[in-house]
N, C-alpha and C. Protein backbone atom coordinates (compact mmCIF):
# COMPACT_ATOMS: atom_id res chain seq x y z
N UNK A 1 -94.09 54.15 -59.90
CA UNK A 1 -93.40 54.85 -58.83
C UNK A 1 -93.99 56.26 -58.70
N UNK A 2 -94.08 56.54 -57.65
CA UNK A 2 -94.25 58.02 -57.37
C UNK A 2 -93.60 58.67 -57.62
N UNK A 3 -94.13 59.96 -58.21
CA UNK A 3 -93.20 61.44 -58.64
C UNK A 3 -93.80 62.09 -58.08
N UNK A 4 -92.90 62.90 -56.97
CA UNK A 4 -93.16 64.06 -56.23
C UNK A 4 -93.17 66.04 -56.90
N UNK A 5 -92.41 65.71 -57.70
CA UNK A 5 -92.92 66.19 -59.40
C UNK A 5 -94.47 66.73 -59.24
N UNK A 6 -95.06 65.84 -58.76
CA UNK A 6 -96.58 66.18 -59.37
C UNK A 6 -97.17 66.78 -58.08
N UNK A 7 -96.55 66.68 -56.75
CA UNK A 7 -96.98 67.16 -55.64
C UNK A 7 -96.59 67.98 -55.70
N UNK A 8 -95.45 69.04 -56.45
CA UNK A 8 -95.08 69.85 -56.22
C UNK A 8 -95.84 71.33 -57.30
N UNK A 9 -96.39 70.56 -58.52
CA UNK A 9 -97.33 71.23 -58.68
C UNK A 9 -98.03 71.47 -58.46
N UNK A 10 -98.88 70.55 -58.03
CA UNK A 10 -100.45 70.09 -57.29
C UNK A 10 -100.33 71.59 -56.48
N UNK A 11 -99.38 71.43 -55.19
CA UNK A 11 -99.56 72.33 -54.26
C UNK A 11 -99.00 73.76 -54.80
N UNK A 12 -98.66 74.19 -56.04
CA UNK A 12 -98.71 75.25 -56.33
C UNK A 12 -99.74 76.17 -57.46
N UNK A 13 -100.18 74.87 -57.54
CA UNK A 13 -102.18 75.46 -58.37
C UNK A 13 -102.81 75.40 -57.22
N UNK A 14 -102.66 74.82 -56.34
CA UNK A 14 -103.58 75.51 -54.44
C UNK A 14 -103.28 76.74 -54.64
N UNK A 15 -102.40 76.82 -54.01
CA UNK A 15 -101.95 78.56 -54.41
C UNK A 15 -102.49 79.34 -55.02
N UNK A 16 -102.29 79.18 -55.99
CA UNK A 16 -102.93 80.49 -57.00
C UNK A 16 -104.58 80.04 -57.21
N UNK A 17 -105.43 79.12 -56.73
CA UNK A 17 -106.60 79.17 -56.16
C UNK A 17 -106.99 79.87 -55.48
N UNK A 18 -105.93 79.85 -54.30
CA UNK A 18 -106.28 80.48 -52.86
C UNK A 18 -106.05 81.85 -52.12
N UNK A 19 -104.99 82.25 -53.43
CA UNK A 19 -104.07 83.71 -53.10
C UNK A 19 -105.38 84.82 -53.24
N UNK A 20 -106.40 84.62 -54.16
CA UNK A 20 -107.04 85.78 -54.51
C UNK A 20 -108.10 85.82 -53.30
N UNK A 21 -108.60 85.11 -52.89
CA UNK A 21 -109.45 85.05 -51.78
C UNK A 21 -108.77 85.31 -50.58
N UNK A 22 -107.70 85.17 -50.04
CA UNK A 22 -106.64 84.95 -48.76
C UNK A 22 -106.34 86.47 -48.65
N UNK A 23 -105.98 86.98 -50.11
CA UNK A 23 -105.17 88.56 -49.96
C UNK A 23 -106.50 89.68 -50.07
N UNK A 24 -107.79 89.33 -50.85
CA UNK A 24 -108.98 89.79 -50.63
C UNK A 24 -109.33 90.32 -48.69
N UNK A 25 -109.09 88.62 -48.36
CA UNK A 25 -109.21 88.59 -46.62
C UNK A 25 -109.04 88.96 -45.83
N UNK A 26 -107.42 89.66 -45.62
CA UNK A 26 -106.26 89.99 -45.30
C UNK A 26 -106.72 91.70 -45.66
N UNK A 27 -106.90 91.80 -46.52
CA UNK A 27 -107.39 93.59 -47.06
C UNK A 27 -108.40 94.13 -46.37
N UNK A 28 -109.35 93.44 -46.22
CA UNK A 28 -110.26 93.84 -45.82
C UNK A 28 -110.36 93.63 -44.47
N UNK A 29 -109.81 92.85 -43.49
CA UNK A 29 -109.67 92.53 -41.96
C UNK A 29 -108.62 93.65 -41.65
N UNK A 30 -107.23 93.74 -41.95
CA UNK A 30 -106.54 94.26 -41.80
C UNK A 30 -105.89 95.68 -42.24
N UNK A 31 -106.36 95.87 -43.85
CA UNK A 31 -105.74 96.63 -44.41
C UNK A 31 -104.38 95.87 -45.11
N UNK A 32 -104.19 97.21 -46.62
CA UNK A 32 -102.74 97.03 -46.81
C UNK A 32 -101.94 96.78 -46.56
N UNK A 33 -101.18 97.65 -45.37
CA UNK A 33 -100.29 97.77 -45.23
C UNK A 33 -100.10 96.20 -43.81
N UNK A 34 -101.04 95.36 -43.66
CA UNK A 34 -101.25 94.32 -43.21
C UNK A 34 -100.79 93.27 -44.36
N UNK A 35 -101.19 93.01 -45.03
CA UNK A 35 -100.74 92.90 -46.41
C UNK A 35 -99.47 92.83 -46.83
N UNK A 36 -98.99 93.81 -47.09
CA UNK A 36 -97.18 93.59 -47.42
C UNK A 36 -96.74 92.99 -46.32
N UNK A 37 -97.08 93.04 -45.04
CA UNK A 37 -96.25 92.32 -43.91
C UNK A 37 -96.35 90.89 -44.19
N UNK A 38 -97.50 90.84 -44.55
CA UNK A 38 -97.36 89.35 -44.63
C UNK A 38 -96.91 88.92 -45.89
N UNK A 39 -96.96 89.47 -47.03
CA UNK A 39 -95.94 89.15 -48.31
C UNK A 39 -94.38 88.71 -47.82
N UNK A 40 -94.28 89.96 -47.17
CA UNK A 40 -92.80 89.43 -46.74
C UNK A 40 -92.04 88.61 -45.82
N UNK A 41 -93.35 88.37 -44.93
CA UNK A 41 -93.31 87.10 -44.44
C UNK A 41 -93.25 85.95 -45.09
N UNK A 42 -94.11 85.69 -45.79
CA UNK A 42 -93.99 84.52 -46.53
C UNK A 42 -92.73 84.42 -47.43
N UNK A 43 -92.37 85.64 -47.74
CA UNK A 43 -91.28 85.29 -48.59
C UNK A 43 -90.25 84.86 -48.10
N UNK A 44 -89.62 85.27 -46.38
CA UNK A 44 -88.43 85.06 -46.04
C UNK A 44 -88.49 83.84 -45.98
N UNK A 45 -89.91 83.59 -45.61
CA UNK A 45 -90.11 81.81 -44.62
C UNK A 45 -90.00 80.86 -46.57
N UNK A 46 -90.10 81.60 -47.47
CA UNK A 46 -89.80 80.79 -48.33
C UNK A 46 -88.43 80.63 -48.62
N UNK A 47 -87.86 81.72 -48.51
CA UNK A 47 -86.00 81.55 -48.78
C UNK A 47 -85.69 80.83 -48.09
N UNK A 48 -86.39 80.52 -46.48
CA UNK A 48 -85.34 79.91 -45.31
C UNK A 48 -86.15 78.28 -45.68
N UNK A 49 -87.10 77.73 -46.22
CA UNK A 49 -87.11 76.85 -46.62
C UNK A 49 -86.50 76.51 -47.76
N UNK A 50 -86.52 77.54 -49.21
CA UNK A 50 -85.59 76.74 -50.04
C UNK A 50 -83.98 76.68 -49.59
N UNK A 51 -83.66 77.44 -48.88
CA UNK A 51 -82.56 77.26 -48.45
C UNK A 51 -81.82 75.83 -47.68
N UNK A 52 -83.23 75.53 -46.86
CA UNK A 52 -83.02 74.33 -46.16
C UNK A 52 -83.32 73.00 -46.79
N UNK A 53 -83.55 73.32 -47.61
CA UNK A 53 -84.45 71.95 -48.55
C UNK A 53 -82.71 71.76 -50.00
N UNK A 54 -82.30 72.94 -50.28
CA UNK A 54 -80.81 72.62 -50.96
C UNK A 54 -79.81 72.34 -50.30
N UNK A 55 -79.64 72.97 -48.89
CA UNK A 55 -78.81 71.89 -48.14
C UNK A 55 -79.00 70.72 -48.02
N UNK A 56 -80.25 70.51 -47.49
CA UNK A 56 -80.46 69.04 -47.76
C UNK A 56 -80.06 68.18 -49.13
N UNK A 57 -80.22 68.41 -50.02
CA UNK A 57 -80.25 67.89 -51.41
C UNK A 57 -78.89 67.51 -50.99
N UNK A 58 -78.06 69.12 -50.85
CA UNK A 58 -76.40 68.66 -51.13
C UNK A 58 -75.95 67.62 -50.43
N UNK A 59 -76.19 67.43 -48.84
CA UNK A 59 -75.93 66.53 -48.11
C UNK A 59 -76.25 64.85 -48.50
N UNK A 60 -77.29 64.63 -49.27
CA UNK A 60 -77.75 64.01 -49.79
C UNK A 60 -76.90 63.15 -51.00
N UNK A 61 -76.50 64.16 -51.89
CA UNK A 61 -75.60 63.80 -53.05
C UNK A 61 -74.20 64.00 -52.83
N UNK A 62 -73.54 64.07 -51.53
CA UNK A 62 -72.25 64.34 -50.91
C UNK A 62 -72.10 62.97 -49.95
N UNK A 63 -73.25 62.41 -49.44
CA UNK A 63 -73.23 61.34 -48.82
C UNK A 63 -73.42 60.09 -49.55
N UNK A 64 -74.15 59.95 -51.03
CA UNK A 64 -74.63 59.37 -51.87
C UNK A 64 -72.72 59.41 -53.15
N UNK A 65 -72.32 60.37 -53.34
CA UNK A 65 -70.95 60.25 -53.45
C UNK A 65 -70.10 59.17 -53.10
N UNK A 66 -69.83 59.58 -51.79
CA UNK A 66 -69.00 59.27 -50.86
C UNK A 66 -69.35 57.88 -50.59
N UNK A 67 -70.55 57.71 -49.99
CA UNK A 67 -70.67 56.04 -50.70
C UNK A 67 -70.16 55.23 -51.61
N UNK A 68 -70.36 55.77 -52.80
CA UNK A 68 -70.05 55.11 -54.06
C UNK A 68 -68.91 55.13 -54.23
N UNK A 69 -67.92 55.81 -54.14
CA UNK A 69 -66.61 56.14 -53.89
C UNK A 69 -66.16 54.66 -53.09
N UNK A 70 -66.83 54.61 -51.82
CA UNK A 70 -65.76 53.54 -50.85
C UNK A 70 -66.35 52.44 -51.55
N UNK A 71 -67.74 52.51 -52.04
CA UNK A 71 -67.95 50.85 -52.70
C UNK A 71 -67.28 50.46 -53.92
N UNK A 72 -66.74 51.62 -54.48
CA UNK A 72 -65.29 51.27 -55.31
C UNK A 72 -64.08 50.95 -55.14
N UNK A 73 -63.81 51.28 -54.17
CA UNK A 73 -62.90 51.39 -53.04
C UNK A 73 -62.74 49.89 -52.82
N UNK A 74 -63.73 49.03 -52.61
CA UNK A 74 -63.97 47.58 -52.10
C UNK A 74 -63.61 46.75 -53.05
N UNK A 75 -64.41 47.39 -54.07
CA UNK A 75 -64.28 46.40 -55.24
C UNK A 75 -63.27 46.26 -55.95
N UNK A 76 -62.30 47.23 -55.95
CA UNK A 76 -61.19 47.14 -56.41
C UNK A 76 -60.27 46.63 -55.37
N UNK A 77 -60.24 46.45 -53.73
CA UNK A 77 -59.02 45.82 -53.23
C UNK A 77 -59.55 44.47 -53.10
């Protein structure tokens, strides 16, 4: 079976491959203070994805619940 586990590392050793060359890039096209803008870009756009990715989960294990619940529900009447 697949573990997404391993995609989720995978794509965070990209990263730190790619950060030193990207922020090198970014310095020198733009400047610094080009630079922090985009740090903090990335960062919000990371909160508003982990954010959206734990709602999801919850919905997930609230619906996955609630299932199991009525299929008890069955089996007992």
């Amino acid at each position: 079976m697949f573990n997404f586990y391993f995609v989720i590392i995978g794509v965070g050793s990209i990263g730190t491959f790619l950060e030193g060359p990207v922020i090198g890039w970014i310095v020198v096209q733009y400047g610094w203070s080009a630079m922090f803008a985009c740090m903090i870009l990335l960062s919000v756009f990371g909160a508003i994805t982990s954010i959206r990715a734990a709602r999801y989960q919850r919905k997930i294990k609230l619906s996955s619940a609630s299932s199991s619940s009525s299929s008890l529900n069955q089996i007992i009447s």
